[in-house]
PDB file of N, CA and C in Angstrom:
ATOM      1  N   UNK A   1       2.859 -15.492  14.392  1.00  0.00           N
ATOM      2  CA  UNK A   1       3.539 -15.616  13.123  1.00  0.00           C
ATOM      3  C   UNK A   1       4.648 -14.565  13.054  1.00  0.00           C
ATOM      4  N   UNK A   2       5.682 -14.933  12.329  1.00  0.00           N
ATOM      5  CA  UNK A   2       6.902 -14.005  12.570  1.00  0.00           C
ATOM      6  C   UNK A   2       7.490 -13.947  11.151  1.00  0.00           C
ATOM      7  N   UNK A   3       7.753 -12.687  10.538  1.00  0.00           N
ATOM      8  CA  UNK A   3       8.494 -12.625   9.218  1.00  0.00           C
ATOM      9  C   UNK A   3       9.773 -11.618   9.244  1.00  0.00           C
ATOM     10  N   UNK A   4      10.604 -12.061   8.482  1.00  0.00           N
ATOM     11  CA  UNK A   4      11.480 -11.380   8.042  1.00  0.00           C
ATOM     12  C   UNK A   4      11.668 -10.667   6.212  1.00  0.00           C
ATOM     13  N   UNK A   5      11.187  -9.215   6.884  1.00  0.00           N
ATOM     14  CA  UNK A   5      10.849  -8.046   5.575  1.00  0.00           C
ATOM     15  C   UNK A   5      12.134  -7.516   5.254  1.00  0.00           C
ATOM     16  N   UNK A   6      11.762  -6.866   3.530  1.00  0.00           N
ATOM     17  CA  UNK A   6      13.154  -5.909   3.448  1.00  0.00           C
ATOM     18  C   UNK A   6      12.891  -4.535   3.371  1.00  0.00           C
ATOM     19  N   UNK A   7      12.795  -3.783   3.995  1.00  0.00           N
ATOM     20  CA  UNK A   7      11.763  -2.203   3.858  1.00  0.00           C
ATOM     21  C   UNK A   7      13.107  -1.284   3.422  1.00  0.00           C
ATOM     22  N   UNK A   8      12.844  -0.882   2.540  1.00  0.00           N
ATOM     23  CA  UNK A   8      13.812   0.159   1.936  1.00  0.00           C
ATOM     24  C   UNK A   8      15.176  -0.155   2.350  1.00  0.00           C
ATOM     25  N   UNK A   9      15.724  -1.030   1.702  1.00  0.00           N
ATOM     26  CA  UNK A   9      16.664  -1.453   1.964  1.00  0.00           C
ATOM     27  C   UNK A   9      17.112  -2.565   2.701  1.00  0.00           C
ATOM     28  N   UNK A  10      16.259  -2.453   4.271  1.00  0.00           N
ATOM     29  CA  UNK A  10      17.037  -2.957   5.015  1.00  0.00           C
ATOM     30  C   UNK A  10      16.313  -4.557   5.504  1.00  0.00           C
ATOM     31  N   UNK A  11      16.556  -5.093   6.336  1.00  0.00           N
ATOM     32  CA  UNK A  11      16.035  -6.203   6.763  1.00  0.00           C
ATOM     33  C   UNK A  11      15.271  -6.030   8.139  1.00  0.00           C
ATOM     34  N   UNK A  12      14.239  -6.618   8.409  1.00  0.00           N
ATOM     35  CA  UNK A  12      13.555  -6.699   9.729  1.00  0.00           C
ATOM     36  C   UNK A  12      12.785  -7.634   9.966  1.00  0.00           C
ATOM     37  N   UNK A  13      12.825  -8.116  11.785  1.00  0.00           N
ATOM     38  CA  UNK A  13      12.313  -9.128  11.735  1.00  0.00           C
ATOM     39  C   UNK A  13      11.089  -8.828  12.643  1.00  0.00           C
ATOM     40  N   UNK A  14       9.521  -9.324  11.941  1.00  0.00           N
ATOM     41  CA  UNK A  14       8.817  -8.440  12.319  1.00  0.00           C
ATOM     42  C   UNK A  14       7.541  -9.580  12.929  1.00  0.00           C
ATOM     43  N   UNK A  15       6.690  -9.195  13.638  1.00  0.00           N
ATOM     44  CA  UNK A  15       5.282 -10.021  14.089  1.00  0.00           C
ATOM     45  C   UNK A  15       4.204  -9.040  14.100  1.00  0.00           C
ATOM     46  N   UNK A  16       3.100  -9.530  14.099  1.00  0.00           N
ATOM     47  CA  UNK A  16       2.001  -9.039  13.856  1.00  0.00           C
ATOM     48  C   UNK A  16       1.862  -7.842  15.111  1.00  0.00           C
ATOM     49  N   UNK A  17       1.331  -6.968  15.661  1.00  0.00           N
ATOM     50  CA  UNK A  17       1.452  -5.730  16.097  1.00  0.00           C
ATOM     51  C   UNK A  17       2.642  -4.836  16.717  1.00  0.00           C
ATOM     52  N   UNK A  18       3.574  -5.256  16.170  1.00  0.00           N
ATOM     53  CA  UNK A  18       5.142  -4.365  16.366  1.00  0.00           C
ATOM     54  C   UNK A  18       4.871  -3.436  15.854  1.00  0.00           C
ATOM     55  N   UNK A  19       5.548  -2.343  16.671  1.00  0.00           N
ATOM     56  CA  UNK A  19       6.244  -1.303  15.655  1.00  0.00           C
ATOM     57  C   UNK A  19       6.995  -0.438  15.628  1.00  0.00           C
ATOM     58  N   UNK A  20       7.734  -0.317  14.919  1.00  0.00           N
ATOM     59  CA  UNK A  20       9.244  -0.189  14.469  1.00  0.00           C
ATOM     60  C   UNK A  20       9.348   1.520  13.440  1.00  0.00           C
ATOM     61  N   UNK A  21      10.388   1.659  13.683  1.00  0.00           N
ATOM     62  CA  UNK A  21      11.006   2.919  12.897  1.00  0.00           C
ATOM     63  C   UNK A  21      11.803   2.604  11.741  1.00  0.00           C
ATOM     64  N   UNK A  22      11.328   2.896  10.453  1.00  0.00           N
ATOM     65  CA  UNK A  22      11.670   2.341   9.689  1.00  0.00           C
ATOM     66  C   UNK A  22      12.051   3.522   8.211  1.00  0.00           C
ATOM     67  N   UNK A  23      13.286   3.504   7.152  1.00  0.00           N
ATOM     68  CA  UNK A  23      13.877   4.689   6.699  1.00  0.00           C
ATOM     69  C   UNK A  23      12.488   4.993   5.848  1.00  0.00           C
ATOM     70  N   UNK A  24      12.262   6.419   5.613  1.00  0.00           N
ATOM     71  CA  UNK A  24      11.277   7.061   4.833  1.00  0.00           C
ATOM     72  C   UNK A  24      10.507   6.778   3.929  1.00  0.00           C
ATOM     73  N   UNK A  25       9.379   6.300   4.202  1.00  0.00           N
ATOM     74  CA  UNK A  25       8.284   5.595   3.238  1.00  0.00           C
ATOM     75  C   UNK A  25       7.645   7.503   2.624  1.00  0.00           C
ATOM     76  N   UNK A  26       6.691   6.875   1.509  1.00  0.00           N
ATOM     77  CA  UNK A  26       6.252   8.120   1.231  1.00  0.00           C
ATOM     78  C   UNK A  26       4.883   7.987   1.160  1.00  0.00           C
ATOM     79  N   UNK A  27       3.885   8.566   2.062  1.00  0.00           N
ATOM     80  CA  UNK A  27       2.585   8.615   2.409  1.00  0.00           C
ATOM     81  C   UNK A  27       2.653   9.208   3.837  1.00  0.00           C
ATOM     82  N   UNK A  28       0.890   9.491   4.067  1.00  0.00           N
ATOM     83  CA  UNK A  28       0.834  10.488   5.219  1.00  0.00           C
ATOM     84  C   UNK A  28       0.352   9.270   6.719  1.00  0.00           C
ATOM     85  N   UNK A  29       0.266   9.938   7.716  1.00  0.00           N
ATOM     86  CA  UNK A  29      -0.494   9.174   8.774  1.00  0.00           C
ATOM     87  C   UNK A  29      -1.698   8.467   8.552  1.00  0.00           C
ATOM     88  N   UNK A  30      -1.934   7.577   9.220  1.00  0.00           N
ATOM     89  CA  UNK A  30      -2.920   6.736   9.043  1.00  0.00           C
ATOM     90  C   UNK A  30      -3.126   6.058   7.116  1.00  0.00           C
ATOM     91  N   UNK A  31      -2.167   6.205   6.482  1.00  0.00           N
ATOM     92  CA  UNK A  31      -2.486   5.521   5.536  1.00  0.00           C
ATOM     93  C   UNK A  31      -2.003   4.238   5.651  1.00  0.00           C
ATOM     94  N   UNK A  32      -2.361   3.196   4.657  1.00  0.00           N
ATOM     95  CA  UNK A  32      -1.351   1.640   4.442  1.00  0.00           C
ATOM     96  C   UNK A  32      -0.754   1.325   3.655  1.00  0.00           C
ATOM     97  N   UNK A  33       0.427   0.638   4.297  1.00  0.00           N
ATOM     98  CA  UNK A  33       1.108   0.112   2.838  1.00  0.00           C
ATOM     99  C   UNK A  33       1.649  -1.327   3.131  1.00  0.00           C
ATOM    100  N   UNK A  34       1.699  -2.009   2.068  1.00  0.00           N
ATOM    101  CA  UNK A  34       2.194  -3.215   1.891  1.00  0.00           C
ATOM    102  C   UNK A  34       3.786  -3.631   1.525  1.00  0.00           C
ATOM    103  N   UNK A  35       4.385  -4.337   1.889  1.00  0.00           N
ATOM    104  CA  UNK A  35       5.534  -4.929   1.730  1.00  0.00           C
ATOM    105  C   UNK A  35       5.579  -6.170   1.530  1.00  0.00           C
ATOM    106  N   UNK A  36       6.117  -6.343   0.381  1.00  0.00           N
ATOM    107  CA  UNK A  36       5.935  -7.984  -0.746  1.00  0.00           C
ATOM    108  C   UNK A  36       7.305  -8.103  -0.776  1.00  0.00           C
ATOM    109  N   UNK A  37       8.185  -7.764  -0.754  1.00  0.00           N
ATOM    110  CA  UNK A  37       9.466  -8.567  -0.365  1.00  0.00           C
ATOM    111  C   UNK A  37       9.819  -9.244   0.672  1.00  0.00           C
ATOM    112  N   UNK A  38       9.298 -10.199   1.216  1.00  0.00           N
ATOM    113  CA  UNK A  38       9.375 -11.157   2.434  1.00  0.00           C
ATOM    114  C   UNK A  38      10.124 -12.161   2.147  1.00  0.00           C
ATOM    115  N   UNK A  39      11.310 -12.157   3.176  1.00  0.00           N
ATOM    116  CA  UNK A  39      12.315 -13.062   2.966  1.00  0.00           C
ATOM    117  C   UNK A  39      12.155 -14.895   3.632  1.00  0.00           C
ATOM    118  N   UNK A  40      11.621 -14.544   4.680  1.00  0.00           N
ATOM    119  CA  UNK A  40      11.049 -16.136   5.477  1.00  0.00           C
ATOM    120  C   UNK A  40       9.672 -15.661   6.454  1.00  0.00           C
ATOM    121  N   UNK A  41       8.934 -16.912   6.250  1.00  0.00           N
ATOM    122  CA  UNK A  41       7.752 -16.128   7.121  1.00  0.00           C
ATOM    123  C   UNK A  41       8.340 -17.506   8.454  1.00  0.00           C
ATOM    124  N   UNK A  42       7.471 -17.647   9.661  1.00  0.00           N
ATOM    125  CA  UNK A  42       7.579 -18.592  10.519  1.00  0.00           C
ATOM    126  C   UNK A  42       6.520 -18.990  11.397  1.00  0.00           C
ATOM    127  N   UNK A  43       6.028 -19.846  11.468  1.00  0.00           N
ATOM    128  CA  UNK A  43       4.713 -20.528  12.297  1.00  0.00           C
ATOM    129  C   UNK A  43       4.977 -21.363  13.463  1.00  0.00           C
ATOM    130  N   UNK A  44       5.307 -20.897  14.455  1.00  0.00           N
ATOM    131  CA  UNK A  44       5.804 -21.975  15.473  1.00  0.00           C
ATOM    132  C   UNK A  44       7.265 -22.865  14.602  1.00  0.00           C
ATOM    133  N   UNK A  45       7.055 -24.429  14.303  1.00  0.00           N
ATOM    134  CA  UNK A  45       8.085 -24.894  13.650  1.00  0.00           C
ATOM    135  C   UNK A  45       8.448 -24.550  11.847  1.00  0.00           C
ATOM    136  N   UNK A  46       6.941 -24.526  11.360  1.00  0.00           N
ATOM    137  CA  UNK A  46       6.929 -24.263  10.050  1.00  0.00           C
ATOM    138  C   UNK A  46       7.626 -23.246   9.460  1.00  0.00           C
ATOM    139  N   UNK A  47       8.821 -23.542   8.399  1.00  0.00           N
ATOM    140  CA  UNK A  47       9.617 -22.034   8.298  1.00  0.00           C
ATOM    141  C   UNK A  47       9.151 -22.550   6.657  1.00  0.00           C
ATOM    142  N   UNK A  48       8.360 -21.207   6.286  1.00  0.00           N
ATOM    143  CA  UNK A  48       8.051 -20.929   4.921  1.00  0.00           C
ATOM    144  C   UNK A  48       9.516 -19.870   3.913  1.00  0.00           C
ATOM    145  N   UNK A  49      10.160 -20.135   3.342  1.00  0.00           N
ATOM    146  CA  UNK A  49      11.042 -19.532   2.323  1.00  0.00           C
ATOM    147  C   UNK A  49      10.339 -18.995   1.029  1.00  0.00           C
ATOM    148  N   UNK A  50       9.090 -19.363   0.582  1.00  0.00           N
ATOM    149  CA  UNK A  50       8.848 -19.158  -1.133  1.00  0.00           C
ATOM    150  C   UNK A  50       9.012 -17.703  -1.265  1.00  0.00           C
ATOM    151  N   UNK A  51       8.049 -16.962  -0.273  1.00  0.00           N
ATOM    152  CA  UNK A  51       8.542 -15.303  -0.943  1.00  0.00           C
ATOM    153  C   UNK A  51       6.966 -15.085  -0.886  1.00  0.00           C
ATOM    154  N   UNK A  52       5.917 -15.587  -1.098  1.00  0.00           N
ATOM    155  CA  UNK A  52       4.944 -15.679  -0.956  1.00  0.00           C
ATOM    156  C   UNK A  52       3.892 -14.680   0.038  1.00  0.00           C
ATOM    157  N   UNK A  53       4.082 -14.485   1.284  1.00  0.00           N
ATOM    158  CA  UNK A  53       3.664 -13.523   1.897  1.00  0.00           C
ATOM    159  C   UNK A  53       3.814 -12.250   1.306  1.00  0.00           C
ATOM    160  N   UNK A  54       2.695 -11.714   2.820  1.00  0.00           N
ATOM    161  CA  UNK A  54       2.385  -9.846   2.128  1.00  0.00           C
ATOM    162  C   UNK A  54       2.567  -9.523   3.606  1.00  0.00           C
ATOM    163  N   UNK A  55       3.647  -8.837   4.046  1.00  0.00           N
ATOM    164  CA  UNK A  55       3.244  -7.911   4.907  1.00  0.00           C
ATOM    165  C   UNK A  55       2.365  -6.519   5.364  1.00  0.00           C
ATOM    166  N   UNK A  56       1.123  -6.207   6.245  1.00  0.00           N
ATOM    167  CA  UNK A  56       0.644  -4.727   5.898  1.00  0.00           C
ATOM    168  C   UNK A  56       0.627  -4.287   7.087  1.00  0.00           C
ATOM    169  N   UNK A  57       0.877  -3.124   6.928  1.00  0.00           N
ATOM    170  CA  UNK A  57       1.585  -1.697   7.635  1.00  0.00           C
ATOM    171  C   UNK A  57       0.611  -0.439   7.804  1.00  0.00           C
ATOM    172  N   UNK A  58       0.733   0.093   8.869  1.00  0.00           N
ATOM    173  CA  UNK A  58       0.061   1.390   9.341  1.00  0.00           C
ATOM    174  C   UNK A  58       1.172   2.350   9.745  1.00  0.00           C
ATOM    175  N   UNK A  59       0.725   3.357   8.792  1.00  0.00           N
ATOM    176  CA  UNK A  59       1.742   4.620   8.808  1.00  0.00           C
ATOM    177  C   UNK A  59       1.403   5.341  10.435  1.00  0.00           C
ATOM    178  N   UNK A  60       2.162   5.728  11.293  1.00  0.00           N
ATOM    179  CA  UNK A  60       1.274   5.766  12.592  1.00  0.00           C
ATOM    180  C   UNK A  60       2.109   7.516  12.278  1.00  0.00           C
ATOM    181  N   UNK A  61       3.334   7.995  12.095  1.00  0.00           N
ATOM    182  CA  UNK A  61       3.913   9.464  11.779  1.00  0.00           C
ATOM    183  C   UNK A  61       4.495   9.059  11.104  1.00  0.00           C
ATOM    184  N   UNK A  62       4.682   9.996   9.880  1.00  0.00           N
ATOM    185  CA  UNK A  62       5.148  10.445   8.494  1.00  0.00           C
ATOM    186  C   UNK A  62       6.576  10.716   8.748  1.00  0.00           C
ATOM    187  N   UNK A  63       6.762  11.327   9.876  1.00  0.00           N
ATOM    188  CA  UNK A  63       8.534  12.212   9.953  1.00  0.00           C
ATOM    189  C   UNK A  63       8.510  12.345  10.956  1.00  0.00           C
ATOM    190  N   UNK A  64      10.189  11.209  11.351  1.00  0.00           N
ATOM    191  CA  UNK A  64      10.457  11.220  12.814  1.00  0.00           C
ATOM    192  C   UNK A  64      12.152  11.382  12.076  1.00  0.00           C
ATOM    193  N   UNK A  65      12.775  12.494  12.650  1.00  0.00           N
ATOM    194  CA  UNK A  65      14.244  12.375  12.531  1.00  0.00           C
ATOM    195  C   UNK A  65      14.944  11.807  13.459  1.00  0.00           C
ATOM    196  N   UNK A  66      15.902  11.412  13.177  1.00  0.00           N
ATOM    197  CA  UNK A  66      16.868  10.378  14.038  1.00  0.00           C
ATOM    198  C   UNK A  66      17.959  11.428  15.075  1.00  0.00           C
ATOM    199  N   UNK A  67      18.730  10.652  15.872  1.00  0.00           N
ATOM    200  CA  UNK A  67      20.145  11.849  16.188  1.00  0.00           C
ATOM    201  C   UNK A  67      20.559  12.218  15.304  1.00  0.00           C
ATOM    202  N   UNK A  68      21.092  13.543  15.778  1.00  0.00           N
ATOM    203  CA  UNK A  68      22.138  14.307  14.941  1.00  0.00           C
ATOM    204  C   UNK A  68      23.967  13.082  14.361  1.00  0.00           C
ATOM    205  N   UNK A  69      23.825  13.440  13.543  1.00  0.00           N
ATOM    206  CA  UNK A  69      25.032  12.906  12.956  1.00  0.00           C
ATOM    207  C   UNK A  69      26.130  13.783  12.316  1.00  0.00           C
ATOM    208  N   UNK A  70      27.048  13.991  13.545  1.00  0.00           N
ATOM    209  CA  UNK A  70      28.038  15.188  12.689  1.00  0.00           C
ATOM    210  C   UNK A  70      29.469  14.415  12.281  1.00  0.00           C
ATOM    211  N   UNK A  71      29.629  14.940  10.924  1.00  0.00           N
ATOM    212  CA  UNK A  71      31.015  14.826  10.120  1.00  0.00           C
ATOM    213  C   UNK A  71      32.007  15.459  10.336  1.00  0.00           C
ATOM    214  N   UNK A  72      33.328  15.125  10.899  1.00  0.00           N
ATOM    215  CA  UNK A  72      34.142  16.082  10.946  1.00  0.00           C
ATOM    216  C   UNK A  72      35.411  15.894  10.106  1.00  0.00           C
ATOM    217  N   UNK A  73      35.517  16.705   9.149  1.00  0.00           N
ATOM    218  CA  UNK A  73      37.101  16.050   8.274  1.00  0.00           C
ATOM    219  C   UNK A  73      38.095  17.323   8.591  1.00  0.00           C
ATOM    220  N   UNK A  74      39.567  17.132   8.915  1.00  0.00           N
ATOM    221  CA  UNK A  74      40.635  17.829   9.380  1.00  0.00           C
ATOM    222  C   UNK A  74      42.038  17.267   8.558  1.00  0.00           C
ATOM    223  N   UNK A  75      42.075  18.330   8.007  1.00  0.00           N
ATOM    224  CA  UNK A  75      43.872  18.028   7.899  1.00  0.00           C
ATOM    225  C   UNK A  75      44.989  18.467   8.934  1.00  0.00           C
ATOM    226  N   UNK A  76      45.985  17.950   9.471  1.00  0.00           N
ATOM    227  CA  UNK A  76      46.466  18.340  10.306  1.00  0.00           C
ATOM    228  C   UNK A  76      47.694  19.575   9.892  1.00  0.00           C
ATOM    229  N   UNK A  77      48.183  20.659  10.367  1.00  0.00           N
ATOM    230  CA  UNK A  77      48.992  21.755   9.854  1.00  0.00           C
ATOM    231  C   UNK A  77      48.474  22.167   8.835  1.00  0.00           C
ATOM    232  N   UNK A  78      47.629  21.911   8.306  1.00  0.00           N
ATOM    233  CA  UNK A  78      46.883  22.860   7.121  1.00  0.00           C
ATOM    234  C   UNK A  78      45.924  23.888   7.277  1.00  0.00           C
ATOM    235  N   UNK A  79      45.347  23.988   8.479  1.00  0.00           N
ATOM    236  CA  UNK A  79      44.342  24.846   8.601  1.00  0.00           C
ATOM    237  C   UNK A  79      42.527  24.428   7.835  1.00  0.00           C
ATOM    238  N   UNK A  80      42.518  23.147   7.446  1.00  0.00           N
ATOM    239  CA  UNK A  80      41.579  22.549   6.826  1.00  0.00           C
ATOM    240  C   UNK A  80      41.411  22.187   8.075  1.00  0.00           C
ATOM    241  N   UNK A  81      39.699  22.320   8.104  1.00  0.00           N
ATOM    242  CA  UNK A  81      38.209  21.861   9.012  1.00  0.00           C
ATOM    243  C   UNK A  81      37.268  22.045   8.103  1.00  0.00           C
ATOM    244  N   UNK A  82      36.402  21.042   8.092  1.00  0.00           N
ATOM    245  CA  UNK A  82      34.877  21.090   7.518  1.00  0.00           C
ATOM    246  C   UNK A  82      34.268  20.276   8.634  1.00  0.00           C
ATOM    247  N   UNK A  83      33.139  20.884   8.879  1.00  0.00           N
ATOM    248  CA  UNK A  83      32.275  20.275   9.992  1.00  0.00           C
ATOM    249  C   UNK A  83      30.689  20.186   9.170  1.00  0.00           C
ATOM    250  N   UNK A  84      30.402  19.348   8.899  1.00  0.00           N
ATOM    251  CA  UNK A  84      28.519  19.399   8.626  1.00  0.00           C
ATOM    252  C   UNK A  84      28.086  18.176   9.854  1.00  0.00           C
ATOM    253  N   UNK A  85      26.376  18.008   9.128  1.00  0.00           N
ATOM    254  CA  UNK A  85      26.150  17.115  10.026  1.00  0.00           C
ATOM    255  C   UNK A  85      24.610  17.119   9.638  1.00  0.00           C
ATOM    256  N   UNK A  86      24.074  16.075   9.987  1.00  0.00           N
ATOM    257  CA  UNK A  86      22.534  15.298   9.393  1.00  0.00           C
ATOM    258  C   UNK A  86      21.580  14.804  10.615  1.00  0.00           C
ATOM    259  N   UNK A  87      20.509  14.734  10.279  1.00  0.00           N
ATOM    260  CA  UNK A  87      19.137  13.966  10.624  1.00  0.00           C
ATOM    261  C   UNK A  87      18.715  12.891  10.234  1.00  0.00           C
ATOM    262  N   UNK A  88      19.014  11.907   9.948  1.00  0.00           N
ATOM    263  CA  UNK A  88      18.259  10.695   9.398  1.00  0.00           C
ATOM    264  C   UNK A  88      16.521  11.129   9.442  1.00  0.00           C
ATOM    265  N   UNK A  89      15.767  10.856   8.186  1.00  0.00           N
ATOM    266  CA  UNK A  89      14.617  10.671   8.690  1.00  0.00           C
ATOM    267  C   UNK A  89      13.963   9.328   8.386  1.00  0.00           C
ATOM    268  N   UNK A  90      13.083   9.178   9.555  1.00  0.00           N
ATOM    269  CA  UNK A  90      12.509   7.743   9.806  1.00  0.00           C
ATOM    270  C   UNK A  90      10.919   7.879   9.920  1.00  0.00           C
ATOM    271  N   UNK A  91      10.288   6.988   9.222  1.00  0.00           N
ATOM    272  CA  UNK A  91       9.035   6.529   9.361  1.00  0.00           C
ATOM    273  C   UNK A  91       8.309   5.311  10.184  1.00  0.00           C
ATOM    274  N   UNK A  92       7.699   5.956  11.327  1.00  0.00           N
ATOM    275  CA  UNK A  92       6.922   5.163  12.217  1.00  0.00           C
ATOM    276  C   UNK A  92       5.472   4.650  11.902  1.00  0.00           C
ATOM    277  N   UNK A  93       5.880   3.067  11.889  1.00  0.00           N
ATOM    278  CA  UNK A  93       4.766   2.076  11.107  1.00  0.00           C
ATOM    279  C   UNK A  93       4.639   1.210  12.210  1.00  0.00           C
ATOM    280  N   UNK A  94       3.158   0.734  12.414  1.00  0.00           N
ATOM    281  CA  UNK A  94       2.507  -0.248  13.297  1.00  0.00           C
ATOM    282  C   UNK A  94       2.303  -1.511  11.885  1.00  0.00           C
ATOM    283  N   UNK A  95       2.984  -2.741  12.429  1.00  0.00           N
ATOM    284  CA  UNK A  95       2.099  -3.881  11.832  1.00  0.00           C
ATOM    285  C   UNK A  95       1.745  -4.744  12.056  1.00  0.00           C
ATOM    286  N   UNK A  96       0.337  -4.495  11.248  1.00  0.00           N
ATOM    287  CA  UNK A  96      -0.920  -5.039  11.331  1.00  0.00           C
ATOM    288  C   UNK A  96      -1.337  -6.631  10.909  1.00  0.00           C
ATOM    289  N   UNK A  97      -1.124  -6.877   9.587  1.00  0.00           N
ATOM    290  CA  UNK A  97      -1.013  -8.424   9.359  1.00  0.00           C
ATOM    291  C   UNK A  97       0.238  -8.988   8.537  1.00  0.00           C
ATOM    292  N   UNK A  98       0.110 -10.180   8.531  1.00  0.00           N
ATOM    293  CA  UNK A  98       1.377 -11.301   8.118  1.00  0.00           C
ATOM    294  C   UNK A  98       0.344 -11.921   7.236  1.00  0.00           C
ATOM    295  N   UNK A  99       0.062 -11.714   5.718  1.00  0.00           N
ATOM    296  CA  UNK A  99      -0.750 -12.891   4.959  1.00  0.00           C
ATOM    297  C   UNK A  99       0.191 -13.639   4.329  1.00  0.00           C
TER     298      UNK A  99
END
């Protein structure tokens, strides 16, 4: 069985023991959580649309940061530089069923 979820935002297309890195849920390891925004589920030919499914999820780590992401803004002959730069953090989830 194969569904397509929207997990914080984004879209994924998911089957029963994948698992995926997904943006910051809030709970610890080994807890569960559910995802009820399901956009199409799929059964071999059968493509279900109602919305109806439950996806459930195993928190497998709490905090995984992503690459570094650096910003660089410059004006040219001005002597303007700003440099920062980020971590994405991501939550690693095993899932478990498609109801």
């Amino acid at each position: 069985m194969l569904a397509i979820v929207t997990i914080a935002g984004q879209q994924f297309k998911v089957k029963a023991g994948d698992s995926l890195y997904v943006p910051h849920l809030a709970g610890k390891a080994g807890d569960t959580v559910e995802f009820s925004d399901v956009l199409l589920t799929s059964n071999g030919n059968a493509v279900n649309t109602n919305g109806q499914a439950v996806v459930k999820a195993e928190i497998l780590s709490d905090l995984v940061k992503g690459e570094k992401v650096i910003a660089f803004k410059m004006k040219r002959r001005k002597g303007f530089r700003k440099k920062h730069g980020h971590r994405t953090q991501y939550t690693h989830i095993k899932i478990t069923a498609i109801a």
